[in-house]
Structure formats: C-alpha cells, structure tokens
C-alpha atoms as a PDB file:
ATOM      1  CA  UNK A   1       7.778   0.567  -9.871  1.00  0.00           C
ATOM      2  CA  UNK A   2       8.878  -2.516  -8.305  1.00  0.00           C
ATOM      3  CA  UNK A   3       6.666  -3.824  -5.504  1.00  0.00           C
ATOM      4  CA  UNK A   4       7.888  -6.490  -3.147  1.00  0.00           C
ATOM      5  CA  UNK A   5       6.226  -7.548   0.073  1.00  0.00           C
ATOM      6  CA  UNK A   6       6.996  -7.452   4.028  1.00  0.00           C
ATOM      7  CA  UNK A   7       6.142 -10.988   4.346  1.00  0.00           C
ATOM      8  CA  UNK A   8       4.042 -13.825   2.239  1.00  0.00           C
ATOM      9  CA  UNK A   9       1.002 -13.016   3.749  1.00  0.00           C
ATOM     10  CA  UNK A  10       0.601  -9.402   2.497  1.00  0.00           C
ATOM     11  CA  UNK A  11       2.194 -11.196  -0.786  1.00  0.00           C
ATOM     12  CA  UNK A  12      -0.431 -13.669  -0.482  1.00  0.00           C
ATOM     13  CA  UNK A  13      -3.837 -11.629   0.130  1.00  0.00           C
ATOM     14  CA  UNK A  14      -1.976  -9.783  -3.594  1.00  0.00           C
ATOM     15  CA  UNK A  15      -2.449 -12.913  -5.385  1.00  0.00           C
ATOM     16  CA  UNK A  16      -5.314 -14.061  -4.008  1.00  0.00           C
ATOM     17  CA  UNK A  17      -8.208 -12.366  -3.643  1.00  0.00           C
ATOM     18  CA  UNK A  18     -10.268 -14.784  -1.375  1.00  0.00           C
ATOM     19  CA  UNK A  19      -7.242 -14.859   1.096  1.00  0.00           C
ATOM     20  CA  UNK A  20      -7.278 -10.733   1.005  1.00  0.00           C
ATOM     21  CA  UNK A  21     -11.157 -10.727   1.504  1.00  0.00           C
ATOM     22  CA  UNK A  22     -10.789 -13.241   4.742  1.00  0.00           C
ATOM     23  CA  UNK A  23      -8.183 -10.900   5.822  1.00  0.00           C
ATOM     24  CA  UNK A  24      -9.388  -7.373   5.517  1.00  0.00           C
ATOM     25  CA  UNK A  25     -13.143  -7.610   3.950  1.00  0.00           C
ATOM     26  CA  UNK A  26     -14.276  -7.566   0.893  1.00  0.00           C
ATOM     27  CA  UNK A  27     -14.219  -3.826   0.399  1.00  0.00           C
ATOM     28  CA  UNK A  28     -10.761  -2.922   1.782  1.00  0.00           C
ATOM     29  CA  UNK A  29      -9.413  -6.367   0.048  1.00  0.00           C
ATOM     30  CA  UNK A  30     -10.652  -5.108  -3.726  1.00  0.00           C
ATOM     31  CA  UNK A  31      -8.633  -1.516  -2.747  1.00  0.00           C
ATOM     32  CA  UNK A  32      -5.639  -3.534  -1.431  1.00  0.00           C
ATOM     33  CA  UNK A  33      -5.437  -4.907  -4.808  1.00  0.00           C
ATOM     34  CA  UNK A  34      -6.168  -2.368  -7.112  1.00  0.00           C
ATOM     35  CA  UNK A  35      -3.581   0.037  -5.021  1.00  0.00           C
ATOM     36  CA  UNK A  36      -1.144  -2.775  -5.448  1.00  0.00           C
ATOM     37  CA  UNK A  37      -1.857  -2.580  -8.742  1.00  0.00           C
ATOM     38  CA  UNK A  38      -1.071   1.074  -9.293  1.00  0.00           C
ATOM     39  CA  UNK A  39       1.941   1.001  -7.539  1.00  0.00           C
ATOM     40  CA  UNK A  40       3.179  -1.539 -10.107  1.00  0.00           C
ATOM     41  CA  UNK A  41       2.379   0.207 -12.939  1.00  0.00           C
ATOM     42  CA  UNK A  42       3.818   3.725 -11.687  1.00  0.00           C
ATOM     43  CA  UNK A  43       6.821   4.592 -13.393  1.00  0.00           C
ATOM     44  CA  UNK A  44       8.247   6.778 -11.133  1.00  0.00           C
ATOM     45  CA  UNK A  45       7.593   8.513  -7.596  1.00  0.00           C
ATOM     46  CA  UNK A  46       6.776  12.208  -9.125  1.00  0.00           C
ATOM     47  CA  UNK A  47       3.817  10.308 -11.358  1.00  0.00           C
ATOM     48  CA  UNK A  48       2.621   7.844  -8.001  1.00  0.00           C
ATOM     49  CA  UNK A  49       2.276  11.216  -5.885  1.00  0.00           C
ATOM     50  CA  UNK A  50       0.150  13.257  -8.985  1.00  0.00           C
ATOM     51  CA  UNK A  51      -2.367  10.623  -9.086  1.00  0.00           C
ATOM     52  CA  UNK A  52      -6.079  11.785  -8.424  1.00  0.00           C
ATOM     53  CA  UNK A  53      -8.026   9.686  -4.841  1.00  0.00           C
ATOM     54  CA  UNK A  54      -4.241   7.632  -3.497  1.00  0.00           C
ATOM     55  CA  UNK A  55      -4.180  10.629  -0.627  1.00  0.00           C
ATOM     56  CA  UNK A  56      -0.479   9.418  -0.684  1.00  0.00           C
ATOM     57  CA  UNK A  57       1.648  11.172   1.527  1.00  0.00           C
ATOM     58  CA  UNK A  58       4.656  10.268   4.293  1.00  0.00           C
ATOM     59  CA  UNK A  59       4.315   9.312   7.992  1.00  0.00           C
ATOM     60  CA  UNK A  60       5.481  10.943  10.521  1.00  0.00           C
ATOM     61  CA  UNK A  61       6.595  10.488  14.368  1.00  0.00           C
ATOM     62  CA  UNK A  62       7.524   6.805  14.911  1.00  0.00           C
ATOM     63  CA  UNK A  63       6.599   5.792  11.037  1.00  0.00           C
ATOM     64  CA  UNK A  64       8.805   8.436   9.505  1.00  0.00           C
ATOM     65  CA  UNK A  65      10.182   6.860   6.668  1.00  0.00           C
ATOM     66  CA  UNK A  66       7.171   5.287   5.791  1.00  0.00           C
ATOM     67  CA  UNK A  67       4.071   6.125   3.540  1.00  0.00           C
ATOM     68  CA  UNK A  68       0.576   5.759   3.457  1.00  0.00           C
ATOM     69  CA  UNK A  69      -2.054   5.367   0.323  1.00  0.00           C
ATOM     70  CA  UNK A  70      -5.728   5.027   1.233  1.00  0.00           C
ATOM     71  CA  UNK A  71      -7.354   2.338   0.777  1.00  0.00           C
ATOM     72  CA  UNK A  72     -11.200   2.347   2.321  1.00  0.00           C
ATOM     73  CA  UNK A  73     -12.459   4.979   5.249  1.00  0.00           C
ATOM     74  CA  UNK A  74      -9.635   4.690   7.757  1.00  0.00           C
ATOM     75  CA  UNK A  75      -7.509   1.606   6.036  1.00  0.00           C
ATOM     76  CA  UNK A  76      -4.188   2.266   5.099  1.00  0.00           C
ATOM     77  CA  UNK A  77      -1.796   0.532   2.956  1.00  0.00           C
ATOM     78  CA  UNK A  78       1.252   1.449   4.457  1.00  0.00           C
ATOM     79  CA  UNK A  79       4.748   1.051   2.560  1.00  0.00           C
ATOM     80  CA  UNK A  80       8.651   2.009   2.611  1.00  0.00           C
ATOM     81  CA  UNK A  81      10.773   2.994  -0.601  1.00  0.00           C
ATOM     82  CA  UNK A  82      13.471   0.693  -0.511  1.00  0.00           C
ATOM     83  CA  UNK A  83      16.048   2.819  -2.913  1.00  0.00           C
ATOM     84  CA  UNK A  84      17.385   6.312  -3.000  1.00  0.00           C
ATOM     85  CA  UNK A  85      15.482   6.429  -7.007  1.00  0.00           C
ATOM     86  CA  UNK A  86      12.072   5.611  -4.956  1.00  0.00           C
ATOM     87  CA  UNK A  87      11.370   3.130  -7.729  1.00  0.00           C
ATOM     88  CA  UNK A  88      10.959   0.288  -5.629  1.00  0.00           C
ATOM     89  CA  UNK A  89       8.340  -0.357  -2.469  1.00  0.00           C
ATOM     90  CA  UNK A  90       7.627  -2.276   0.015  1.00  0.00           C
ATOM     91  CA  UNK A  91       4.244  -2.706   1.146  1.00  0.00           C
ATOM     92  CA  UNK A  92       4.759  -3.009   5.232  1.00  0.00           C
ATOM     93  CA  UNK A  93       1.097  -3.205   6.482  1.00  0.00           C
ATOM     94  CA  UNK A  94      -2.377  -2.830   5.784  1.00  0.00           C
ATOM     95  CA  UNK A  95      -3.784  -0.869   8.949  1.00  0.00           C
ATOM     96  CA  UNK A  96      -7.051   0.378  10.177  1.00  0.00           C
ATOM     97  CA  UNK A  97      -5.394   3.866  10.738  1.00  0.00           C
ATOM     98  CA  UNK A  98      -7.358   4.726  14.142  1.00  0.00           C
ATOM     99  CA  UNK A  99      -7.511   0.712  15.170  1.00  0.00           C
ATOM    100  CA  UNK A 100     -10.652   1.199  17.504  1.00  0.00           C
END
C-alpha cells in the first residue's frame, strides 16, 4: 500500500525515530514505526485486515470513515483510505484512545 501522512510531523516521527520517541515514548514510537511499516508493505486491504496482533478495524460515530491499528495499551494509530481500491492510507493521528 501507499502510505502518505496528515502532516510532516506524523511524516517526521516515520523517519526519525528520536523525533517519534520525544513525541509518543519510546514504546509507542518503536510500534508507530513498525505499524507504518506494515502498512507499506501490505499489498492489499483483504491481506492488512488478516494479519495476526494489528486489532485493525473501522471507527465509528464521529470517526466513521476512519480506522484504527493498535499500537501499545490504549495508543492508536489512526488512518483514512484515501481511494475506492483501499490501496492507499493516510495515517491521521496517533491517539491515546481513552486520553485520561
């Protein structure tokens, strides 16, 4: 798949591993990347959603249209398909999913 990023910063934290760690910890920041990672080297949506531990699965409510991969406890990478083959993303956010 295609990845491409909300904004430089997500794009940035992708590339750069101490910039990701500053942002999110080390932990969630090795996840970030490896997800990242995976999503690249999917082929296809029907082979992303079969893989074992991503929990990925769509939003619902005001984040319909997005989806969500786990990352670390409650962290979420959260990202959009950007074409009607789904071979292209967009990672949106990286969230802690209960934000307390």
């Amino acid at each position: 798949m295609q990845v491409r990023f909300r904004d430089k910063k997500l794009e940035r934290c992708f590339l750069e591993h101490k910039k990701a760690t500053r942002e999110f910890g080390e932990q969630v920041a090795r996840r970030f990347i490896q997800r990242v990672d995976i999503l690249q080297n999917a082929p296809d949506y029907d082979t992303l959603m079969k893989l074992p531990g991503l929990r990925c699965h769509p939003l619902k409510g005001k984040r319909a249209g997005q989806w969500a991969i786990t990352l670390v406890d409650r962290w979420r990478l959260i990202f959009t398909f950007k074409d009607d083959t789904r071979t292209i993303v967009q990672i949106e956010e990286v969230s802690n999913h209960y934000d307390d």
